[in-house]
Protein backbone atom coordinates (compact mmCIF):
# COMPACT_ATOMS: atom_id res chain seq x y z
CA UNK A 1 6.59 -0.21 -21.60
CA UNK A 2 6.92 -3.65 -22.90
CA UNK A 3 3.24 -4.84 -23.47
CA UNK A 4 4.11 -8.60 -23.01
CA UNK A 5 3.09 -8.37 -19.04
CA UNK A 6 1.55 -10.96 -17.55
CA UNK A 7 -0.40 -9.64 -14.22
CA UNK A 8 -1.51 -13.04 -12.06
CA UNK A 9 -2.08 -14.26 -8.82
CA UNK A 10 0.72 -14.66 -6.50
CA UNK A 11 1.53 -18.41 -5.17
CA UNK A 12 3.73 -19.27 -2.64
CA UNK A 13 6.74 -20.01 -5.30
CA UNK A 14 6.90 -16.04 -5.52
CA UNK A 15 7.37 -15.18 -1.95
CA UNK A 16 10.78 -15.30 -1.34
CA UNK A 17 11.11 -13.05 -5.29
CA UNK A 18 8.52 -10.66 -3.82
CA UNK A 19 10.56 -10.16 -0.91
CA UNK A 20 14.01 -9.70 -2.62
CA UNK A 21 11.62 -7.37 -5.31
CA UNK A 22 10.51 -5.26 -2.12
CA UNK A 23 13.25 -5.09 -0.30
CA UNK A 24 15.20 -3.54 -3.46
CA UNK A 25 12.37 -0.99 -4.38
CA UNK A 26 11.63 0.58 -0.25
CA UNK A 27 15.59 0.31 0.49
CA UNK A 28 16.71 3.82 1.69
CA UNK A 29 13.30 5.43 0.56
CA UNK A 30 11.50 6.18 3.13
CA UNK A 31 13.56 4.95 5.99
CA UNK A 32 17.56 4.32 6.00
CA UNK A 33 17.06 0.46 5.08
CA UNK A 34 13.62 -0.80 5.01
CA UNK A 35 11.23 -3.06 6.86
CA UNK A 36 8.25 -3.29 3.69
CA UNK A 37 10.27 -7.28 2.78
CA UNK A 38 9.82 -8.17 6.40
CA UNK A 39 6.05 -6.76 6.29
CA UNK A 40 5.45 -8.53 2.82
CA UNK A 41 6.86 -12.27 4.55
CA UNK A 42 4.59 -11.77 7.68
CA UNK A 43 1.65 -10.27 6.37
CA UNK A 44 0.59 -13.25 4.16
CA UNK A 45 -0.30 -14.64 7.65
CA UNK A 46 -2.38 -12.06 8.95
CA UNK A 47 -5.99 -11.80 9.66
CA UNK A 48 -6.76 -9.01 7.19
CA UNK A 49 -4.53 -10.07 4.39
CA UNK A 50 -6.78 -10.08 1.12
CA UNK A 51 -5.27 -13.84 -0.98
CA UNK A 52 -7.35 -12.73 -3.79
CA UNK A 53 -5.98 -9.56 -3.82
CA UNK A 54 -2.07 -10.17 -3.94
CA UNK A 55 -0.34 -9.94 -7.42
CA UNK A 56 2.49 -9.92 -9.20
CA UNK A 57 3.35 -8.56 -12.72
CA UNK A 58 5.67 -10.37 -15.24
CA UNK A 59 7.78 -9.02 -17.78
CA UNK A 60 9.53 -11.53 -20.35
CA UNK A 61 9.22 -14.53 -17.19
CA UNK A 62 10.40 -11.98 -14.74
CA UNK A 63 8.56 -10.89 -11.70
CA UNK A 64 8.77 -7.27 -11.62
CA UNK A 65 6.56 -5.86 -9.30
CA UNK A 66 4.13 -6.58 -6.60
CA UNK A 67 0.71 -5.90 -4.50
CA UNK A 68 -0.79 -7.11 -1.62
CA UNK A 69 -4.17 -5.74 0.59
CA UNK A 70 -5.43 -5.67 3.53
CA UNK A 71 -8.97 -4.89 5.32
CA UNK A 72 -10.03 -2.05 7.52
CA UNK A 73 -12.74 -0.26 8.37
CA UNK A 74 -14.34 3.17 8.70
CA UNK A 75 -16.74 4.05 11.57
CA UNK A 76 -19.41 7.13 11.82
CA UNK A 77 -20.55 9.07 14.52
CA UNK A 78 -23.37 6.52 15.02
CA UNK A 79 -20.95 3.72 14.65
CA UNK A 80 -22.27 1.94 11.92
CA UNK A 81 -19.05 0.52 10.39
CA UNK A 82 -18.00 0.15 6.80
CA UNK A 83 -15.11 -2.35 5.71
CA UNK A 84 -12.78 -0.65 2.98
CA UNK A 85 -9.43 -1.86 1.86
CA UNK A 86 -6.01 -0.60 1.63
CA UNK A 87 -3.07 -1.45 -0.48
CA UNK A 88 0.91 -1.77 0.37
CA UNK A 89 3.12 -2.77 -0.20
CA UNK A 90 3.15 -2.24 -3.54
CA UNK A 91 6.01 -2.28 -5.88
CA UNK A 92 7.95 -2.15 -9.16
CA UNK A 93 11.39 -3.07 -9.42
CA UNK A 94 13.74 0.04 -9.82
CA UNK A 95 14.83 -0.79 -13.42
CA UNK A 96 10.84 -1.00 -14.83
CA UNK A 97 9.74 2.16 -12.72
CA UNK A 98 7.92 5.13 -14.35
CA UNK A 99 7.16 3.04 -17.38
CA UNK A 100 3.61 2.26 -16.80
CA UNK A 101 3.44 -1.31 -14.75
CA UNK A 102 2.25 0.11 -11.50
CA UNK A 103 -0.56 1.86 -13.07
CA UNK A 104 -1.57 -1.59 -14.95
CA UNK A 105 -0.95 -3.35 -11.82
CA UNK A 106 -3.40 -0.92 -9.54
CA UNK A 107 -5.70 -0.96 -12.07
CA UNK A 108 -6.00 -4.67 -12.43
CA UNK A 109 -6.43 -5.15 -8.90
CA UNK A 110 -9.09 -2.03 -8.53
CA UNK A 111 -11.09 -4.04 -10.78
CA UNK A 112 -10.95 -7.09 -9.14
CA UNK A 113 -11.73 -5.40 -5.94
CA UNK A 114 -15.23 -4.15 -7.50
CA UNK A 115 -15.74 -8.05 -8.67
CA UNK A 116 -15.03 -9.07 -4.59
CA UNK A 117 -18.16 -6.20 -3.83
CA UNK A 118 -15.92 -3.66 -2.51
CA UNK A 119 -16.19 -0.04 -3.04
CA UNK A 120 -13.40 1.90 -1.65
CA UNK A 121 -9.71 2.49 -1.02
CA UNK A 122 -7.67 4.22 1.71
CA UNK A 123 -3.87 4.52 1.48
CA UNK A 124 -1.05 6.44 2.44
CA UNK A 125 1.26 7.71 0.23
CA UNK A 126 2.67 9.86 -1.81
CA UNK A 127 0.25 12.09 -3.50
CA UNK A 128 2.00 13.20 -6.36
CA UNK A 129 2.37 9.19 -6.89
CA UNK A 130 -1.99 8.58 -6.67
CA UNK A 131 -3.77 11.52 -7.52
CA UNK A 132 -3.67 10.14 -11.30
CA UNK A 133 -5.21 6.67 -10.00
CA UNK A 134 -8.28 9.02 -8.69
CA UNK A 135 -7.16 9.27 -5.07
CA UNK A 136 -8.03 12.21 -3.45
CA UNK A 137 -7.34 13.57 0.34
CA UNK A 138 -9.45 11.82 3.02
CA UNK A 139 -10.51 15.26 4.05
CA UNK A 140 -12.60 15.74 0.73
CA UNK A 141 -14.69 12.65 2.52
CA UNK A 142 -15.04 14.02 5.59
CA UNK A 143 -12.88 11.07 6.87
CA UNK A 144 -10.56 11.12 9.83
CA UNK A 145 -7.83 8.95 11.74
CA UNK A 146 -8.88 8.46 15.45
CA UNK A 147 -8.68 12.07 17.38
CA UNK A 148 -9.34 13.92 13.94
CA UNK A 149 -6.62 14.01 12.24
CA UNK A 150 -6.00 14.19 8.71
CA UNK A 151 -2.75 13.51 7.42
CA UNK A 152 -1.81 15.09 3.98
CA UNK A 153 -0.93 11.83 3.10
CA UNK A 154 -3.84 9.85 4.04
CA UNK A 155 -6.24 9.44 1.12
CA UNK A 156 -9.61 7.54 -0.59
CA UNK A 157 -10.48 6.41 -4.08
CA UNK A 158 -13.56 5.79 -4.23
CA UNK A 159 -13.97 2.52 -7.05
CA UNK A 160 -17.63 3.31 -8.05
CA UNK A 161 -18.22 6.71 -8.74
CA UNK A 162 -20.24 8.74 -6.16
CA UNK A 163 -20.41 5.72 -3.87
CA UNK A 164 -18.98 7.37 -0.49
CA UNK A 165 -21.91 8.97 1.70
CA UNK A 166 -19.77 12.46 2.51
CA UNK A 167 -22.69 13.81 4.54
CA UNK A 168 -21.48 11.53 7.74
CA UNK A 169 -17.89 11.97 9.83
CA UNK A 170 -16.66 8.89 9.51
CA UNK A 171 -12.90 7.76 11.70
CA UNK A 172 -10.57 4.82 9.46
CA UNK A 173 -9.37 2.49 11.70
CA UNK A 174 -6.83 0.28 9.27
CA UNK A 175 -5.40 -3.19 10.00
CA UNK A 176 -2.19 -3.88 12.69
CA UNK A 177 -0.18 -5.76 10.16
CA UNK A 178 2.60 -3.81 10.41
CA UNK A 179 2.34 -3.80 14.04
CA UNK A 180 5.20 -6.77 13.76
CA UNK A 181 8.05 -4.22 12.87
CA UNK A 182 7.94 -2.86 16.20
CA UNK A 183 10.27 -5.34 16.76
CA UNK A 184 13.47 -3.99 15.43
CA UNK A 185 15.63 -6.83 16.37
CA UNK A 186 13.05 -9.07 14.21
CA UNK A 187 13.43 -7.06 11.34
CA UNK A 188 17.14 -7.39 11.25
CA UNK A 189 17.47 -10.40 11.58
CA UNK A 190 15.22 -11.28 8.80
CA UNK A 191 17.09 -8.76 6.57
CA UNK A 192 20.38 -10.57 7.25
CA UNK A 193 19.04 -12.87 4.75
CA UNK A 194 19.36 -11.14 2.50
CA UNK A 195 22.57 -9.82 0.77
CA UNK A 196 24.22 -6.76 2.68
CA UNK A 197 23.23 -3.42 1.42
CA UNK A 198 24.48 -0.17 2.73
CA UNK A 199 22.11 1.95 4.62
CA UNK A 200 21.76 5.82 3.64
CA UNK A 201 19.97 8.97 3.60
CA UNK A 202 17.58 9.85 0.29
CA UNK A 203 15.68 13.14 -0.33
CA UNK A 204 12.28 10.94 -0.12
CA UNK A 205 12.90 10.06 3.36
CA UNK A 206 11.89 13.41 4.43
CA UNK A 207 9.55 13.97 1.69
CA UNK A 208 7.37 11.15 2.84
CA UNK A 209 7.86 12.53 6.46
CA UNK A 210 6.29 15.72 5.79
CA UNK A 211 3.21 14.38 4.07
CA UNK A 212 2.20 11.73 7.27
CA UNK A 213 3.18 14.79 9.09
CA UNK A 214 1.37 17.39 8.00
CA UNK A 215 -2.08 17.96 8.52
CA UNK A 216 -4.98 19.11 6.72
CA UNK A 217 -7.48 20.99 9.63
CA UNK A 218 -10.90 22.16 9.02
């Protein structure tokens, strides 16, 4: 890992970089092709998007990876509501993967998020890529999607130790950003953009299927 990283604020001269940084890292992984660009150029605009929390990391002048959050919000039983965040995209350029920039990206921006006053994560993803960051499964936190479901998946991190009250059921509603790639023909049409790249099948596809996929029951 090169320790000459800058990790700053993104402004709008990056946006168009972050996009071409995103669309390289998602293409093929979890979906022939990708739509995480198209969520990275709309979601700037979006009601839960966190400004303070979107940055980028710089190698030698070079923007190399990404992260942007959003807002959402757990309910309990009583519904007394508590706003969390959530991360993703997030990215590092294939070449600089596995070398250490994620982790000093997340970590910058987990620290920043305890400056803003807030207290806990919820993502999904990978686990075998966050259980080093401290993520654990929701389940541990006796939190649920709506109908009580827990995703393998679906996971918290809780930024100050022992701050999540785990004696209440609590239900994570997250934000609708994504909501926009409903609209295939949108998506495409922003990706034709871009340079053509091939669409194809990759072993993570159905790796990341089977975690959002498969539950964890009580």
């Amino acid at each position: 890992m090169n320790k000459n990283y800058i990790i700053r604020l993104e402004t709008e001269k990056d946006y168009r970089t972050v996009e071409e940084l995103t669309r390289e890292a998602f293409w093929n992984y979890y979906v022939p092709g990708c739509t995480e660009h198209y969520l990275t150029h709309t979601m700037r605009s979006h009601k839960d998007f966190i400004k303070e929390l979107g940055y980028v990391i710089e190698v030698d002048g070079k923007v190399i990876g990404n992260v942007m959050y959003t807002k959402g919000k757990l309910t309990d039983e009583n519904g007394e509501e508590k706003e969390v965040i959530s991360f993703g995209p997030v990215c590092v350029h294939p070449d600089y993967q596995r070398k250490g920039y994620g982790k000093a990206l997340l970590h910058h921006t987990f620290d920043k998020a305890i400056e803003m006053g807030y207290d806990t994560i919820i993502i999904f993803g990978n686990p075998a890529n966050y259980v080093a960051r401290g993520f654990k499964s929701c389940h541990k936190y006796n939190v649920t999607l709506e109908g009580g479901v827990c995703p393998m998946a679906f996971m918290l991190k809780e930024l100050i130790p022992d701050c999540f009250d785990k004696s209440r059921k609590w239900t994570y509603k997250g934000s609708d950003f994504d909501a926009v790639c409903d609209d295939k023909q949108a998506v495409e049409e922003f990706d034709k953009t871009f340079p053509p790249k091939e669409k194809g099948w990759k072993p993570t596809q159905e790796e990341f299927y089977i975690h959002c996929h498969s539950a964890i029951t009580w």
